[in-house]
PDB file of N, CA and C in Angstrom:
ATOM      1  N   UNK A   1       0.835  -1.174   0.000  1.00  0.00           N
ATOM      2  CA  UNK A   1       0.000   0.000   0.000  1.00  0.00           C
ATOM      3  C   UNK A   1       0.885   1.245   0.000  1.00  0.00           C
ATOM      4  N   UNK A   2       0.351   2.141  -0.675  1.00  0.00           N
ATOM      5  CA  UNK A   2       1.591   3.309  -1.155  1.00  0.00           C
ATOM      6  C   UNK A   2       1.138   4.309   0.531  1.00  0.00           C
ATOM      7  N   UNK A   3       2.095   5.448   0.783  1.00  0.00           N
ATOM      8  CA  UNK A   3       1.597   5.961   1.823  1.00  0.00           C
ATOM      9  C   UNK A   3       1.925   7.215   0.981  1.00  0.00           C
ATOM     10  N   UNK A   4       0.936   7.943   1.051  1.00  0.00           N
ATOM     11  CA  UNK A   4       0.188   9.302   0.548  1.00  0.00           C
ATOM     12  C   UNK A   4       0.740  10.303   1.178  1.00  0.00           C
ATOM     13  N   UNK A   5       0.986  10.162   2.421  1.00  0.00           N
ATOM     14  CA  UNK A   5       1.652  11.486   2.885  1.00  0.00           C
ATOM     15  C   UNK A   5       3.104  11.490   2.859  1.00  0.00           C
ATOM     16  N   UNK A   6       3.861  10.342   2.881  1.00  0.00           N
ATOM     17  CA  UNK A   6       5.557  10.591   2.184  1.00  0.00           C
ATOM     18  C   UNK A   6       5.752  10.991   0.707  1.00  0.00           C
ATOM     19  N   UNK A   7       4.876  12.054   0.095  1.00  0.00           N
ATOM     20  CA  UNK A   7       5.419  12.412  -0.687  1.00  0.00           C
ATOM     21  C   UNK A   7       5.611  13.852  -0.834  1.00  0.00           C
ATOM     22  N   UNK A   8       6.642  14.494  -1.771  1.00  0.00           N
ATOM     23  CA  UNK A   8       6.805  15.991  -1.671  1.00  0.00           C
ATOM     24  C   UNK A   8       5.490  16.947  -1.773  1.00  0.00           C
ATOM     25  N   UNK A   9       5.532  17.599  -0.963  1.00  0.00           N
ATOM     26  CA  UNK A   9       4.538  18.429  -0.766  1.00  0.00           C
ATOM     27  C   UNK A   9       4.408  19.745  -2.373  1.00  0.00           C
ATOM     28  N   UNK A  10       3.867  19.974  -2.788  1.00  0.00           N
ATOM     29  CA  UNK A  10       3.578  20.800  -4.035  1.00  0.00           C
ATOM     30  C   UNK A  10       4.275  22.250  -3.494  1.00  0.00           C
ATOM     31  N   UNK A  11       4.018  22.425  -2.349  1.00  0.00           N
ATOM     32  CA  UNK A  11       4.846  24.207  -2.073  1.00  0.00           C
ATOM     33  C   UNK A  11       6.043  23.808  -1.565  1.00  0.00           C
ATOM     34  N   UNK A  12       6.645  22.842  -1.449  1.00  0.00           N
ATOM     35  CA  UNK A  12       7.940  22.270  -1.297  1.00  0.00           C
ATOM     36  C   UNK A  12       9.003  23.130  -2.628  1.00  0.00           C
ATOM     37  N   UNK A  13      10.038  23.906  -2.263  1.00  0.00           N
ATOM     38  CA  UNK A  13      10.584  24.184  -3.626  1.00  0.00           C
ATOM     39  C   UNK A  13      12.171  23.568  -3.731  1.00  0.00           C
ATOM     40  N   UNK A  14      12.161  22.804  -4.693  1.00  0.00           N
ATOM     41  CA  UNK A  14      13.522  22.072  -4.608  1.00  0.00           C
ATOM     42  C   UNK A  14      14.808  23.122  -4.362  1.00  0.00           C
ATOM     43  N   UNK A  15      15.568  21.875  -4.170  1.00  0.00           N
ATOM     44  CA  UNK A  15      17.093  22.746  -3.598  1.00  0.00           C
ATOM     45  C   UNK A  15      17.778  23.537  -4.538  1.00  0.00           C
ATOM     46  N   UNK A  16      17.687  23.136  -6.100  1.00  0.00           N
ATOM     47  CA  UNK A  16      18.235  23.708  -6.926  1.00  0.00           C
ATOM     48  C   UNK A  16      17.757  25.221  -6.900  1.00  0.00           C
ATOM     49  N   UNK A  17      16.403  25.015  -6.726  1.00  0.00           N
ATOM     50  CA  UNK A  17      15.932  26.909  -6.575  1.00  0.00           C
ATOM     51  C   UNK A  17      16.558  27.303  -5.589  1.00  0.00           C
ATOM     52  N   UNK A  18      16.564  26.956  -4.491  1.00  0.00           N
ATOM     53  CA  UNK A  18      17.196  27.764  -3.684  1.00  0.00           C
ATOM     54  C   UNK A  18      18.044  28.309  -3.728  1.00  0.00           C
ATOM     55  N   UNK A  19      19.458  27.353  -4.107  1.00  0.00           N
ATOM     56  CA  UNK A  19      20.395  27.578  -4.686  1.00  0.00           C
ATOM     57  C   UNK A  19      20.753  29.110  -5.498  1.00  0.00           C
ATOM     58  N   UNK A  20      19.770  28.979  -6.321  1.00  0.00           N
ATOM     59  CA  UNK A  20      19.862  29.942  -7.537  1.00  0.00           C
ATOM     60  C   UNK A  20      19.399  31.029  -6.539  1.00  0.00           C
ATOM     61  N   UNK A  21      18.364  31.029  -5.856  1.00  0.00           N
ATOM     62  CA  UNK A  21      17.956  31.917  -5.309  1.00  0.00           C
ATOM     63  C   UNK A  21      19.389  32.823  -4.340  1.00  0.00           C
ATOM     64  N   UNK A  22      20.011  32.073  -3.404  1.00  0.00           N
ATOM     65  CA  UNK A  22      21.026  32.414  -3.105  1.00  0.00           C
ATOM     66  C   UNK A  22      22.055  33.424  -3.976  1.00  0.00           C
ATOM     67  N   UNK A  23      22.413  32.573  -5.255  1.00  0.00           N
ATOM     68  CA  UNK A  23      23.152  33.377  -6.105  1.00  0.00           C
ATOM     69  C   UNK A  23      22.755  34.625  -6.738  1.00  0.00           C
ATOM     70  N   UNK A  24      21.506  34.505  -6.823  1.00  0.00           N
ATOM     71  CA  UNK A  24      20.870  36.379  -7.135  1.00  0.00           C
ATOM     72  C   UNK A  24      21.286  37.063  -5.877  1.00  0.00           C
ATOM     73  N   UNK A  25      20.554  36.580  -5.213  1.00  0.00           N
ATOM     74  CA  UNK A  25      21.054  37.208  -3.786  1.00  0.00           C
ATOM     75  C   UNK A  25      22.451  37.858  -3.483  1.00  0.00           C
ATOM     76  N   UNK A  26      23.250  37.342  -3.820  1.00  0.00           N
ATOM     77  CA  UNK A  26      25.126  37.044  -3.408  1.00  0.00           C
ATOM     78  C   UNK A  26      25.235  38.125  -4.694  1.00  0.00           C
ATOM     79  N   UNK A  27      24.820  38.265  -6.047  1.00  0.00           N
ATOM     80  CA  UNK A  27      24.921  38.857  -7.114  1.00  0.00           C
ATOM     81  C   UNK A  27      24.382  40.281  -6.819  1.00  0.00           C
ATOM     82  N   UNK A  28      23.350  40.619  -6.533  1.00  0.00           N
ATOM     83  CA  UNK A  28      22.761  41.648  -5.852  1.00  0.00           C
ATOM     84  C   UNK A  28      23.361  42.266  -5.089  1.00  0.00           C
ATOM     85  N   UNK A  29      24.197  41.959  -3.939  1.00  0.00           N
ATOM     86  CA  UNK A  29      24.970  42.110  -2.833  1.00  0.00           C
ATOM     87  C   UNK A  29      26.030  42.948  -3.432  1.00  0.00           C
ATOM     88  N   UNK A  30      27.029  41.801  -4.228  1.00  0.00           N
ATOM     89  CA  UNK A  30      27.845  42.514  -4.581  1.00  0.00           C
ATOM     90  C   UNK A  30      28.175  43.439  -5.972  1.00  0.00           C
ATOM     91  N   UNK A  31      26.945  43.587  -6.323  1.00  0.00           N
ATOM     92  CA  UNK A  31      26.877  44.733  -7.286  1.00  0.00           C
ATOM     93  C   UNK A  31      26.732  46.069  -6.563  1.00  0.00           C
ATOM     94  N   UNK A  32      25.732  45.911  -5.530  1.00  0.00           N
ATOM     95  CA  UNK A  32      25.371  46.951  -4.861  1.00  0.00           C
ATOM     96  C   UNK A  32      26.337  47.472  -4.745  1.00  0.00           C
ATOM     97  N   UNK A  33      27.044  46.628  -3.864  1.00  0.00           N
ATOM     98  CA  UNK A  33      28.754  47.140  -3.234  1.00  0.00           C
ATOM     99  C   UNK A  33      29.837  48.314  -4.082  1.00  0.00           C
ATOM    100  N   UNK A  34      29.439  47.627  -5.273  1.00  0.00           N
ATOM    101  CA  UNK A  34      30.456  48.009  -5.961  1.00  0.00           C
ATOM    102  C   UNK A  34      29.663  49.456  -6.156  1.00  0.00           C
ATOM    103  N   UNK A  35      28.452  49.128  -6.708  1.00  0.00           N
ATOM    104  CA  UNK A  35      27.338  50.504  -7.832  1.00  0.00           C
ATOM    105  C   UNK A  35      27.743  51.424  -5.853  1.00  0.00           C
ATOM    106  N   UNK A  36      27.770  51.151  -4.774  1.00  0.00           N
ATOM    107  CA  UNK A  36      28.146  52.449  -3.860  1.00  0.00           C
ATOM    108  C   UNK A  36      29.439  52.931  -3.964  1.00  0.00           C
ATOM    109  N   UNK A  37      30.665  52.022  -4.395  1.00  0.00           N
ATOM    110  CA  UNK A  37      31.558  52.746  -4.349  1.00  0.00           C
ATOM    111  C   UNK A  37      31.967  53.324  -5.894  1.00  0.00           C
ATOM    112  N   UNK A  38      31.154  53.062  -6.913  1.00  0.00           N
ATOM    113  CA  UNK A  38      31.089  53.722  -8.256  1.00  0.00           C
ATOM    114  C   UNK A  38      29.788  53.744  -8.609  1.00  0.00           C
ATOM    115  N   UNK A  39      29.219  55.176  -8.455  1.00  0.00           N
ATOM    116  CA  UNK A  39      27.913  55.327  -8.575  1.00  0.00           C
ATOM    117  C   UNK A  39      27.443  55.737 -10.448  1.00  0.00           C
ATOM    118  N   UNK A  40      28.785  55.580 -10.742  1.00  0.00           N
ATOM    119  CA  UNK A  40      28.584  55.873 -12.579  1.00  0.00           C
ATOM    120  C   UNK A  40      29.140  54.768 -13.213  1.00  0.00           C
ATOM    121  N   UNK A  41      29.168  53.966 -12.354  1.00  0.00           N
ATOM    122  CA  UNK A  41      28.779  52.785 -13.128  1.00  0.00           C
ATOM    123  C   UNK A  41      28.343  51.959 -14.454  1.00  0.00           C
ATOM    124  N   UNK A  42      28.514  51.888 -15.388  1.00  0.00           N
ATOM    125  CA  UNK A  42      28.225  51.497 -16.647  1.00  0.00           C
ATOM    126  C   UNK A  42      27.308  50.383 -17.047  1.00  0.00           C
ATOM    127  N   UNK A  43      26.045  50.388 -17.035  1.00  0.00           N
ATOM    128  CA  UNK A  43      24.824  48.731 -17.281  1.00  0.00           C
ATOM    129  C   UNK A  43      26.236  47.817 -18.273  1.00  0.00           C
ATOM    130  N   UNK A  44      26.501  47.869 -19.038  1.00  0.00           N
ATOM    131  CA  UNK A  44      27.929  47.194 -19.368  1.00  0.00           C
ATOM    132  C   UNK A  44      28.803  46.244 -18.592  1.00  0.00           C
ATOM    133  N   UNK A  45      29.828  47.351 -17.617  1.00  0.00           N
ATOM    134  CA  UNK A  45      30.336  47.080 -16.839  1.00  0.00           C
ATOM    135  C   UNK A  45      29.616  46.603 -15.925  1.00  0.00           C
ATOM    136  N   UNK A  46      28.808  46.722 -15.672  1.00  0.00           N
ATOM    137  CA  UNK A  46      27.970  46.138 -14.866  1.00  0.00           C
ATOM    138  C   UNK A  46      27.824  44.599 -14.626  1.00  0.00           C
ATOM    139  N   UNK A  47      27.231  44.119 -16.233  1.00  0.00           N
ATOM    140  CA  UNK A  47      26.863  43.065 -16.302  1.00  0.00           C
ATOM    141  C   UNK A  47      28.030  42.210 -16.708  1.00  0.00           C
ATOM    142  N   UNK A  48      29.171  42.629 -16.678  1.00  0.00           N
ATOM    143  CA  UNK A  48      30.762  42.033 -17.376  1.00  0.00           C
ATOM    144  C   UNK A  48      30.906  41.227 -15.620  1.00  0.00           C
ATOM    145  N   UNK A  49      30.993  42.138 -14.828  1.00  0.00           N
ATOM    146  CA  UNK A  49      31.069  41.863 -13.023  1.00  0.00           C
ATOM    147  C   UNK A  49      30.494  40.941 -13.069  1.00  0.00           C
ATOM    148  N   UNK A  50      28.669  41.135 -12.854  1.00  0.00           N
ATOM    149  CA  UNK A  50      28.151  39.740 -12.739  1.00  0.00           C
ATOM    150  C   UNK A  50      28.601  38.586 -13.426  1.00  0.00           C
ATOM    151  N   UNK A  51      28.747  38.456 -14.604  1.00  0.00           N
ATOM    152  CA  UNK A  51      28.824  37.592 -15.217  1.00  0.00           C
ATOM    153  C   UNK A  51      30.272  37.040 -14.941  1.00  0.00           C
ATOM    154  N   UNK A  52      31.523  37.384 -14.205  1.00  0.00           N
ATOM    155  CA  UNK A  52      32.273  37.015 -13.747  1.00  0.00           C
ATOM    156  C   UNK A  52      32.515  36.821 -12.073  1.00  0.00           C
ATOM    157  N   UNK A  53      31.462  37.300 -11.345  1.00  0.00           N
ATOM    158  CA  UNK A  53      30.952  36.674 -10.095  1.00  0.00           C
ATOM    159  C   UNK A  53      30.165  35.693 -10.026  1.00  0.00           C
ATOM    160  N   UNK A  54      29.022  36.046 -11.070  1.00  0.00           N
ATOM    161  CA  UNK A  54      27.590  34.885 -10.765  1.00  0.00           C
ATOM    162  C   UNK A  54      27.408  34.251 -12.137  1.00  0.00           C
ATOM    163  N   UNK A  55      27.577  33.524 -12.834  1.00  0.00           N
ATOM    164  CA  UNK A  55      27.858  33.330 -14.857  1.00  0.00           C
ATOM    165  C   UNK A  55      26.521  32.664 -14.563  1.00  0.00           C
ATOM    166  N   UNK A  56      25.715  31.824 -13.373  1.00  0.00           N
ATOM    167  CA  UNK A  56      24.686  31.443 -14.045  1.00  0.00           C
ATOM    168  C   UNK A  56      23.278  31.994 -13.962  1.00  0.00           C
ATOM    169  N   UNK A  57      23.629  33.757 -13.150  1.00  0.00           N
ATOM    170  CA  UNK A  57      22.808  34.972 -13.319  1.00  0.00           C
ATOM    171  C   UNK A  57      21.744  34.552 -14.646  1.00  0.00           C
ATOM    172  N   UNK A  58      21.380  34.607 -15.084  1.00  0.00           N
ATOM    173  CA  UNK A  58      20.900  35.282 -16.541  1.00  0.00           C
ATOM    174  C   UNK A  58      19.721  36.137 -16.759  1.00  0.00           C
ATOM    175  N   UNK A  59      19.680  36.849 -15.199  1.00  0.00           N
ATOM    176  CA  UNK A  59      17.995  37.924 -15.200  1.00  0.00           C
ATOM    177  C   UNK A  59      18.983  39.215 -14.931  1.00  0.00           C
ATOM    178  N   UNK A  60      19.749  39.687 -15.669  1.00  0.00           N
ATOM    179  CA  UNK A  60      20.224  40.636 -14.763  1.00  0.00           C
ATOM    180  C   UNK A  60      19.757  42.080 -15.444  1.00  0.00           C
ATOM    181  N   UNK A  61      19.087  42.084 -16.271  1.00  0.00           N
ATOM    182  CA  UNK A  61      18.671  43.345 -16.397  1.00  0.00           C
ATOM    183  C   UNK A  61      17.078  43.419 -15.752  1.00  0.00           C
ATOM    184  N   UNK A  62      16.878  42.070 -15.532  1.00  0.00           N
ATOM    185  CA  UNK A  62      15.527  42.226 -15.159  1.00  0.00           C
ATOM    186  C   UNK A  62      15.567  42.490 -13.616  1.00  0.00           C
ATOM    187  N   UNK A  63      16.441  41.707 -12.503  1.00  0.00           N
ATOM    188  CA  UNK A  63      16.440  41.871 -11.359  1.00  0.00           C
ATOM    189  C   UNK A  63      17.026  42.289 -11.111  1.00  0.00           C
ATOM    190  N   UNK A  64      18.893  41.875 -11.624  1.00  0.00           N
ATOM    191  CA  UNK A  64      19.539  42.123 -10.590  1.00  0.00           C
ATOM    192  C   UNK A  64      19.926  43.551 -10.908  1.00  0.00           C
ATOM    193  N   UNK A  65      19.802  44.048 -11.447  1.00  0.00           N
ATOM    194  CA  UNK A  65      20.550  45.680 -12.038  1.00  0.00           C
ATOM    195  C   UNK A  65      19.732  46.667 -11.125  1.00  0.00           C
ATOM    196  N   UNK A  66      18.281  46.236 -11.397  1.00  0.00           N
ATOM    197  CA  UNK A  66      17.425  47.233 -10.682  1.00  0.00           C
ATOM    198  C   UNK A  66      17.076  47.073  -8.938  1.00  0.00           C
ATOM    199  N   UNK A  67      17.493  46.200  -8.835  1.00  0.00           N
ATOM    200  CA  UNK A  67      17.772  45.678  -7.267  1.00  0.00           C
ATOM    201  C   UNK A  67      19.264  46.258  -6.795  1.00  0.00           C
ATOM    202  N   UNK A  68      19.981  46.344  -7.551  1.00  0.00           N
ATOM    203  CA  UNK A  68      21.281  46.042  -7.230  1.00  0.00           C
ATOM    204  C   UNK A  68      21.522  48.073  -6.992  1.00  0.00           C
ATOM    205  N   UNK A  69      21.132  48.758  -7.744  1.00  0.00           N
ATOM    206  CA  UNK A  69      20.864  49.847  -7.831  1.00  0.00           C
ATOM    207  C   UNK A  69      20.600  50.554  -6.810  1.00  0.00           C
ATOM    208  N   UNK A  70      18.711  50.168  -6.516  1.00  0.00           N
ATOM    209  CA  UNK A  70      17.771  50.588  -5.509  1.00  0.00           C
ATOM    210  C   UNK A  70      18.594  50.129  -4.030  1.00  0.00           C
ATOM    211  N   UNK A  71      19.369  48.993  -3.551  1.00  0.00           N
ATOM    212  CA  UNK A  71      19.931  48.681  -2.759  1.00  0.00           C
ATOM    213  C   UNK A  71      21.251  49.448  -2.317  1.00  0.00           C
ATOM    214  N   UNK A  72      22.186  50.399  -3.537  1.00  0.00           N
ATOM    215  CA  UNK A  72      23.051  50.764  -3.128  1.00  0.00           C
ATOM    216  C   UNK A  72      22.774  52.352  -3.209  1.00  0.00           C
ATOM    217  N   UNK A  73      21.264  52.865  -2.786  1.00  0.00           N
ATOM    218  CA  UNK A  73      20.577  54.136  -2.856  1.00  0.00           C
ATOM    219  C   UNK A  73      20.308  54.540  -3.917  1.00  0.00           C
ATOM    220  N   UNK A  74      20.222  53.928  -4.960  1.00  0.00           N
ATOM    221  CA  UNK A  74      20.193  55.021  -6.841  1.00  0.00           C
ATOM    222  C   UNK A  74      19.115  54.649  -7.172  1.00  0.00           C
ATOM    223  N   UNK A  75      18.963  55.344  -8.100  1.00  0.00           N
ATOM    224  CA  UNK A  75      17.452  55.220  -8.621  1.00  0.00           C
ATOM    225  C   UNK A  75      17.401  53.599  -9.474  1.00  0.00           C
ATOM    226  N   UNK A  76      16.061  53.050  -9.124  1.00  0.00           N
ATOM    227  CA  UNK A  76      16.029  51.941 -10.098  1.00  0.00           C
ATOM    228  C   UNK A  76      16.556  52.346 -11.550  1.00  0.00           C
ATOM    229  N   UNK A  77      16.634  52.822 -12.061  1.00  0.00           N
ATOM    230  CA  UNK A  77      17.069  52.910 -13.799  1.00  0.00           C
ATOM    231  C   UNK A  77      17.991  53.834 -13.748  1.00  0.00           C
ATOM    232  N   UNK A  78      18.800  53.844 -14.518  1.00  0.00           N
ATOM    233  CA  UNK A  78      20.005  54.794 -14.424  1.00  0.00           C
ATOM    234  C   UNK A  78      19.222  56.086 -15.570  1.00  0.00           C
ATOM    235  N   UNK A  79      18.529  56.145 -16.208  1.00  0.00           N
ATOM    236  CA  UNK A  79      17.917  56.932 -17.305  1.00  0.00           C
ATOM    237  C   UNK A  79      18.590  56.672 -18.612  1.00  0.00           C
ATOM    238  N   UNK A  80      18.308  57.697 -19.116  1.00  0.00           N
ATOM    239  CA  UNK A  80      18.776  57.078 -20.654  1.00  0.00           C
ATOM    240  C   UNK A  80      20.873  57.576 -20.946  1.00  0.00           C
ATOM    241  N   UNK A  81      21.282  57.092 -21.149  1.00  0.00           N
ATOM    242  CA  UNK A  81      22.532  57.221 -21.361  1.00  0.00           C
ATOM    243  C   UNK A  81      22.924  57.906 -22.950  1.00  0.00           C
ATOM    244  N   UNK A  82      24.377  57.403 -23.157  1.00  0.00           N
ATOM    245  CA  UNK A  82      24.929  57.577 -24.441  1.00  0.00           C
ATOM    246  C   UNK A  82      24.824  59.534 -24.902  1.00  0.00           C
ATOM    247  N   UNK A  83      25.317  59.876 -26.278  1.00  0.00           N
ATOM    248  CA  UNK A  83      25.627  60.892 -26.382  1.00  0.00           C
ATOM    249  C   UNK A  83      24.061  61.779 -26.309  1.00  0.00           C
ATOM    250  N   UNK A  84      24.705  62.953 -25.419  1.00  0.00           N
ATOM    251  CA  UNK A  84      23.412  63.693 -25.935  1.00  0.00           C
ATOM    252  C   UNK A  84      23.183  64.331 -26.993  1.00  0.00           C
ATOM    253  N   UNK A  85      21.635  64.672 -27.030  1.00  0.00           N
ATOM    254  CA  UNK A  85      21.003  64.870 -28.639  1.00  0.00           C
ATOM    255  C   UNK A  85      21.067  65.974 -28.875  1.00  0.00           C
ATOM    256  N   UNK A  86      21.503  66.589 -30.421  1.00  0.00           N
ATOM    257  CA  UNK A  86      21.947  68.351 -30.679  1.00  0.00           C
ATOM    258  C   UNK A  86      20.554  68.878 -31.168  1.00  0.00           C
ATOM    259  N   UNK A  87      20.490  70.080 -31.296  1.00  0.00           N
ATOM    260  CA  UNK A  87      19.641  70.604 -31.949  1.00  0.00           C
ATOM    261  C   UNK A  87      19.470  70.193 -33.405  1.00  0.00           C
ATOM    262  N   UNK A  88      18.304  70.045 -34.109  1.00  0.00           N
ATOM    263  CA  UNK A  88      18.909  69.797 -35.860  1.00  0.00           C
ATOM    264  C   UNK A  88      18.772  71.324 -36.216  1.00  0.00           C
ATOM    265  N   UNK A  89      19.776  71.215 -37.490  1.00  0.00           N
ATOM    266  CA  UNK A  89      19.855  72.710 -38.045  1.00  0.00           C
ATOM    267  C   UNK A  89      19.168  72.494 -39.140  1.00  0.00           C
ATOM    268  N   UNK A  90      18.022  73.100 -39.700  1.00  0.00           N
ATOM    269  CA  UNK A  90      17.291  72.979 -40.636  1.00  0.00           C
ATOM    270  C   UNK A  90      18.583  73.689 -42.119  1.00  0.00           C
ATOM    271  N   UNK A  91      18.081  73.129 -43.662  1.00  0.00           N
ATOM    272  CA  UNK A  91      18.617  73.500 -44.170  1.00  0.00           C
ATOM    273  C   UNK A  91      16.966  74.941 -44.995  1.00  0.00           C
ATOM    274  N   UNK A  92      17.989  75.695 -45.291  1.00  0.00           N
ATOM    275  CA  UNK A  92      17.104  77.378 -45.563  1.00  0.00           C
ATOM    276  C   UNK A  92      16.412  76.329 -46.991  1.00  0.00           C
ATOM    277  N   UNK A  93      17.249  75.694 -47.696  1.00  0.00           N
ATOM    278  CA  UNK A  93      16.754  74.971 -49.190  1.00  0.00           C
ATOM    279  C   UNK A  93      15.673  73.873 -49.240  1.00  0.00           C
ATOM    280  N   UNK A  94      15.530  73.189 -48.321  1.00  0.00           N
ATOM    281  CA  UNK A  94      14.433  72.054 -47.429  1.00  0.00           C
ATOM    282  C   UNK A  94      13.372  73.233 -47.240  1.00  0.00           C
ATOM    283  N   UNK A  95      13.201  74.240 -46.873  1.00  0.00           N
ATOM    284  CA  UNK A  95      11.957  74.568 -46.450  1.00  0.00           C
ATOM    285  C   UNK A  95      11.752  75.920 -47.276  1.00  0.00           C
ATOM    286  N   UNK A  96      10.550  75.738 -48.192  1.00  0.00           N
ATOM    287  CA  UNK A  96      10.641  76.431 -49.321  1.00  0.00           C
ATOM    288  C   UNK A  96       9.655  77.798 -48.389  1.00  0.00           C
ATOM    289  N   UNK A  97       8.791  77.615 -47.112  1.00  0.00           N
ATOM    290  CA  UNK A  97       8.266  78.900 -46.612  1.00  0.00           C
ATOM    291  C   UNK A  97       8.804  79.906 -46.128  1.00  0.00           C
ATOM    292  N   UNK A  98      10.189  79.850 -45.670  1.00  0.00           N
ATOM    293  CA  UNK A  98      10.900  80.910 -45.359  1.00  0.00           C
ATOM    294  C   UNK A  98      12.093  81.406 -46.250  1.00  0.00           C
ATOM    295  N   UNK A  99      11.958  82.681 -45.776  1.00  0.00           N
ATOM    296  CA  UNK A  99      12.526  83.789 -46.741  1.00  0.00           C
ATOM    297  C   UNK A  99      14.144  83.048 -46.598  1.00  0.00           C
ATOM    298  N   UNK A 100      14.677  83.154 -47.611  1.00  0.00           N
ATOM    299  CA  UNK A 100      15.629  82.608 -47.860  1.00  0.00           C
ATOM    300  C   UNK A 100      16.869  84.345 -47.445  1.00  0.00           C
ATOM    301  N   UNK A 101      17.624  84.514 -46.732  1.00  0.00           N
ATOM    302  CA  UNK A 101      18.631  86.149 -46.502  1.00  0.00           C
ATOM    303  C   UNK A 101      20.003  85.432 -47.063  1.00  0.00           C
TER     304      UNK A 101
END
């Protein structure tokens, strides 16, 4: 006769999660660390770190960046980066309504 209650319980979560769970954790930690003592930090550089602390990360723009951030006081998103945008200079020949001097 089988016994019904020796078996894994359904909200039981195996060890391997945990595991992983740990390593976000430990990944989180020490990003933070770092994003406090370099608060300009690079999402790049960023994810070069993890991936040479934690390689079997693979949420890190989803969790750990914005965790890792908010944890070492910065704003969840760093905003938009890269060069900023110039004015465009219209050409006088493109726009046939103004007086051409």
């Amino acid at each position: 006769m089988t016994d019904w209650f020796n078996t894994p319980d359904p909200s039981d979560m195996p060890e391997e999660d945990l595991d992983l769970l740990d390593q976000v954790d430990a990944a989180i930690g020490a990003l933070a660390n770092k994003l406090m003592a370099e608060p300009n930090l690079m999402r790049t550089e960023a994810q070069a770190f993890i991936k040479s602390t934690a390689p079997e990360c693979s949420i890190f723009l989803s969790v750990i960046w914005p965790a890792a951030r908010e944890l070492a006081g910065l704003p969840r998103s760093a905003g938009k980066g890269g060069r900023p945008r110039t004015q465009r200079v219209t050409c006088p020949v493109c726009l046939p309504d103004q007086v051409k001097s």
